[in-house]
Protein backbone atom coordinates (compact mmCIF):
# COMPACT_ATOMS: atom_id res chain seq x y z
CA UNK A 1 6.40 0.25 -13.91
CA UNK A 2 5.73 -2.03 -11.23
CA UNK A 3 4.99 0.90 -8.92
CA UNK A 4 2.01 2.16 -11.45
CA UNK A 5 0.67 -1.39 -12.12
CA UNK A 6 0.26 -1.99 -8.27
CA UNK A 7 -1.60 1.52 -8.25
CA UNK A 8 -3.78 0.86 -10.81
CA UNK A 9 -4.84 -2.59 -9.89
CA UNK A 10 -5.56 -0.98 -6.20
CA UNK A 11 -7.46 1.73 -7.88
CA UNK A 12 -9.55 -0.58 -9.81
CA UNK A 13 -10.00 -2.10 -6.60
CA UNK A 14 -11.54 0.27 -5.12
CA UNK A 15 -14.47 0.02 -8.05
CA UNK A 16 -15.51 -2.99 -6.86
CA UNK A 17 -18.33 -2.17 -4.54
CA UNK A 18 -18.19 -5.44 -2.08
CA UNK A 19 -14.70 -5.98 -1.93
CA UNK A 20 -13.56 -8.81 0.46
CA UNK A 21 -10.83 -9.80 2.03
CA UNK A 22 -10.45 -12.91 4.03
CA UNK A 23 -8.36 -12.44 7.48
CA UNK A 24 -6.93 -14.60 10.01
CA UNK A 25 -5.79 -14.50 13.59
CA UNK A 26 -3.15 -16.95 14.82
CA UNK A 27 -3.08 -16.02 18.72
CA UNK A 28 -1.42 -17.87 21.41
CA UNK A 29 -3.94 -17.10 24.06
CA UNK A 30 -7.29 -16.38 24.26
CA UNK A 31 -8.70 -12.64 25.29
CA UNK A 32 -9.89 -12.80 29.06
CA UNK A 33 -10.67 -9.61 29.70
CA UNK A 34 -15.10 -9.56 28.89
CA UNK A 35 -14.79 -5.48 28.10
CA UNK A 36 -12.11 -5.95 25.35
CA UNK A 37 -13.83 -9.09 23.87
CA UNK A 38 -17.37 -7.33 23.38
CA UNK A 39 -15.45 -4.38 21.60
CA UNK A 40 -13.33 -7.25 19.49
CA UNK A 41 -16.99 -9.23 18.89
CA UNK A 42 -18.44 -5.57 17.57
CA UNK A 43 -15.65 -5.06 15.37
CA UNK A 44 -15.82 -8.54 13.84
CA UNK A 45 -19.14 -8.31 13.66
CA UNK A 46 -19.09 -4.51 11.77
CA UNK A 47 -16.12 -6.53 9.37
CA UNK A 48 -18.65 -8.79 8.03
CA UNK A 49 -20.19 -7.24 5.39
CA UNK A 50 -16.65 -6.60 3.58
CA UNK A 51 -14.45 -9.27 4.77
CA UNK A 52 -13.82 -12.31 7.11
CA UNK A 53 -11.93 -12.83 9.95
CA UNK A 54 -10.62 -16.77 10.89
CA UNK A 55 -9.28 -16.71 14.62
CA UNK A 56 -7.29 -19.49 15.65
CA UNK A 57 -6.02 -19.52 19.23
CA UNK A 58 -3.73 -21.81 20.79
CA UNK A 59 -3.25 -22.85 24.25
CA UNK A 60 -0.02 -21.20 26.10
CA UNK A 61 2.48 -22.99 27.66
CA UNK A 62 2.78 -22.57 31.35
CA UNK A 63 6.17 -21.44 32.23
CA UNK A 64 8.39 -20.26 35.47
CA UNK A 65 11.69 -18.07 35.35
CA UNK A 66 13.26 -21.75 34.60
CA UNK A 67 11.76 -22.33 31.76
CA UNK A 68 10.80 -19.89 30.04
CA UNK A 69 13.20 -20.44 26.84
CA UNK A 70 11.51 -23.75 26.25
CA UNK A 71 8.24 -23.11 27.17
CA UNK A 72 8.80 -19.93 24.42
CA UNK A 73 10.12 -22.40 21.65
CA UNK A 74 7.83 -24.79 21.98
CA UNK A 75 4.58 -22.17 21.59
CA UNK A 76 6.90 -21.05 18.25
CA UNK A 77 7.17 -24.71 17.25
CA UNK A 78 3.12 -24.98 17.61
CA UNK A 79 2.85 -21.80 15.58
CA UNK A 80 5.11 -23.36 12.80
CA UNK A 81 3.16 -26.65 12.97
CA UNK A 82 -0.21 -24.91 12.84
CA UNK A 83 0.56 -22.58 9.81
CA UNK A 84 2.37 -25.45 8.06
CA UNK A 85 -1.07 -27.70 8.41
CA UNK A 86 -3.05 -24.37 7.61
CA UNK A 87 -1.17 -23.68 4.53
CA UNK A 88 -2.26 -27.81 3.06
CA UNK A 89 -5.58 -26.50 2.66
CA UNK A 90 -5.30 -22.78 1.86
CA UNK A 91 -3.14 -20.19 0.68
CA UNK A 92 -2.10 -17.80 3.58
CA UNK A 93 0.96 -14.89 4.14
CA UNK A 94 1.90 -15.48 8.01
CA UNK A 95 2.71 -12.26 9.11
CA UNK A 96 4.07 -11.96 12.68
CA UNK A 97 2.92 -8.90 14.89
CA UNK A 98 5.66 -8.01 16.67
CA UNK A 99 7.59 -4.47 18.38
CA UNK A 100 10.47 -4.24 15.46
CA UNK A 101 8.18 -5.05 12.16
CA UNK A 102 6.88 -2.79 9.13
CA UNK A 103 4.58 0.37 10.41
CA UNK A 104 2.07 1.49 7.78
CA UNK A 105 -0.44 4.74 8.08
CA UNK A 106 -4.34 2.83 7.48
CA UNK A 107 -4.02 3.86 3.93
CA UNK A 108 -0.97 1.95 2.82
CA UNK A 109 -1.70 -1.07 5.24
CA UNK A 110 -5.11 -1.64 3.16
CA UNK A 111 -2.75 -1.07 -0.31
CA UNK A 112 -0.23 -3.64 0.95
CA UNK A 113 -2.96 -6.41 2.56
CA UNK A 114 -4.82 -6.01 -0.90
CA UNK A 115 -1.60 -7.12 -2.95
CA UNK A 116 -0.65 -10.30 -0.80
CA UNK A 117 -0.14 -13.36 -2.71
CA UNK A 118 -2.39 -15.41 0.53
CA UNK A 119 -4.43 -14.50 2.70
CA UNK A 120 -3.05 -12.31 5.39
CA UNK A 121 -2.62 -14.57 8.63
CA UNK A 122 -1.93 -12.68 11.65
CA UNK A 123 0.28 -14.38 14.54
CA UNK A 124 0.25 -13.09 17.86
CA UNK A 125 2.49 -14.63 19.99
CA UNK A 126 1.91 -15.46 23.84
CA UNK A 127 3.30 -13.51 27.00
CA UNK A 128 6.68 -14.51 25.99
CA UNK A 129 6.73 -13.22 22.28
CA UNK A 130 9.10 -14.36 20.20
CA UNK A 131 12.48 -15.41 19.65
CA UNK A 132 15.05 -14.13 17.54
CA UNK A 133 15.63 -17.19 15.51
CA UNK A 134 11.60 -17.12 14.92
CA UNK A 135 11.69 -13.58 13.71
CA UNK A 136 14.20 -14.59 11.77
CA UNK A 137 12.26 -17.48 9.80
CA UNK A 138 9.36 -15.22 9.34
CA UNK A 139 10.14 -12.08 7.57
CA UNK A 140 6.53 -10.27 7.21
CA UNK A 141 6.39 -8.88 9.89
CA UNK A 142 3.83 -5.75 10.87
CA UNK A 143 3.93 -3.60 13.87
CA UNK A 144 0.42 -2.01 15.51
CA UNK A 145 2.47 1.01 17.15
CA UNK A 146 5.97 2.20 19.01
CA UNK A 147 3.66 2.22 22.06
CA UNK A 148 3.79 -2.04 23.91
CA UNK A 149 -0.10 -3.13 24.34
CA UNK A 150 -0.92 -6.37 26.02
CA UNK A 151 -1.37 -8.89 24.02
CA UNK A 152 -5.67 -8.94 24.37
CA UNK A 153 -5.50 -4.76 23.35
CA UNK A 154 -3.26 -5.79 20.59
CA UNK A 155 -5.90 -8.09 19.57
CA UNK A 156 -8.49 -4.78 19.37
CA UNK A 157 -6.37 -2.63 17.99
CA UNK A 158 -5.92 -5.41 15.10
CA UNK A 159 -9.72 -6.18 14.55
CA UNK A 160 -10.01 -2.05 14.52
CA UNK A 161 -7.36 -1.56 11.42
CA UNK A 162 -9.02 -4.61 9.84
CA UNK A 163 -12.41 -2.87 9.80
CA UNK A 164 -10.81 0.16 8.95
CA UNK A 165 -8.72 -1.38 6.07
CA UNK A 166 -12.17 -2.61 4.96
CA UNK A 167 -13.95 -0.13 4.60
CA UNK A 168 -11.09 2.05 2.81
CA UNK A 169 -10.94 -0.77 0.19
CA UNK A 170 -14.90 -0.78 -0.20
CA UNK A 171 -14.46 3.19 -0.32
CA UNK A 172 -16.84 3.69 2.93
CA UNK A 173 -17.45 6.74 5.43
CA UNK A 174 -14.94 5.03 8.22
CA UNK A 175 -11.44 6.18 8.05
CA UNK A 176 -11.36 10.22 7.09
């Protein structure tokens, strides 16, 4: 029963003919690389008509072979702070991009974005990922691929599912 209400309220969904979603990025890191943030910029930009994407990006800690353990927690306890300050002011679903989380086809990630409770935030953790113990706390967690990608390609291959989850939910000529 809960199966067919889920379809049904996706289905009238897809009825709606500006449906919008509201997105957002939690990255430790900003993108360097020019070539990969011109193709990021044209995919936010194409998003705009059918949803919205929030990026908020913090500052990575530097670390050596010493540290790295701290410098790693500490980026996780900024993510925690960050979301928990977020989360006064708005409703959001952290959902952690990581190597070991859920893997949907295009389809059922735009079925399963469109039935969160918040809006879907994003975290993408820093050169040093994350933790156990953090992937632990946070249990949505999505994965892009089985194939690693740096964390500034992740970032593209994000805003490009995004789009594509967009214009599935408006019912547009993207994803065949």
């Amino acid at each position: 029963m809960f199966v067919l209400a889920l379809l049904i309220n996706f289905v009238s969904m897809l009825e709606y003919k500006d449906y919008m979603l509201h997105f957002g990025l939690l990255a430790v890191g900003k993108v360097k690389d020019k070539s990969l943030m011109t193709l990021i910029n044209q995919y936010q930009k194409m998003l705009s008509p059918y949803g919205l994407v929030s990026v908020f990006e913090l500052k990575p800690e530097k670390f050596s072979e010493s540290n790295q353990i701290q410098a790693q927690r500490l980026e996780q306890f900024k993510i925690d702070d960050f979301i928990e300050n977020l989360q006064k002011k708005e409703n959001w679903t952290p959902i952690l991009l990581t190597e070991t989380g859920k893997r949907y086809n295009s389809v059922d990630l735009a079925k399963w974005l469109s039935t969160l409770e918040g809006k879907p935030l994003f975290i993408l953790g820093g050169a040093l990922g994350f933790d156990y113990s953090f992937k632990s706390k946070h249990k949505t967690q999505l994965s892009l691929s089985d194939l690693t990608f740096t964390h500034e390609m992740a970032r593209l291959v994000l805003f490009e599912q995004l789009y594509r989850v967009t214009t599935i939910l408006n019912n547009k000529n993207y994803h065949y």
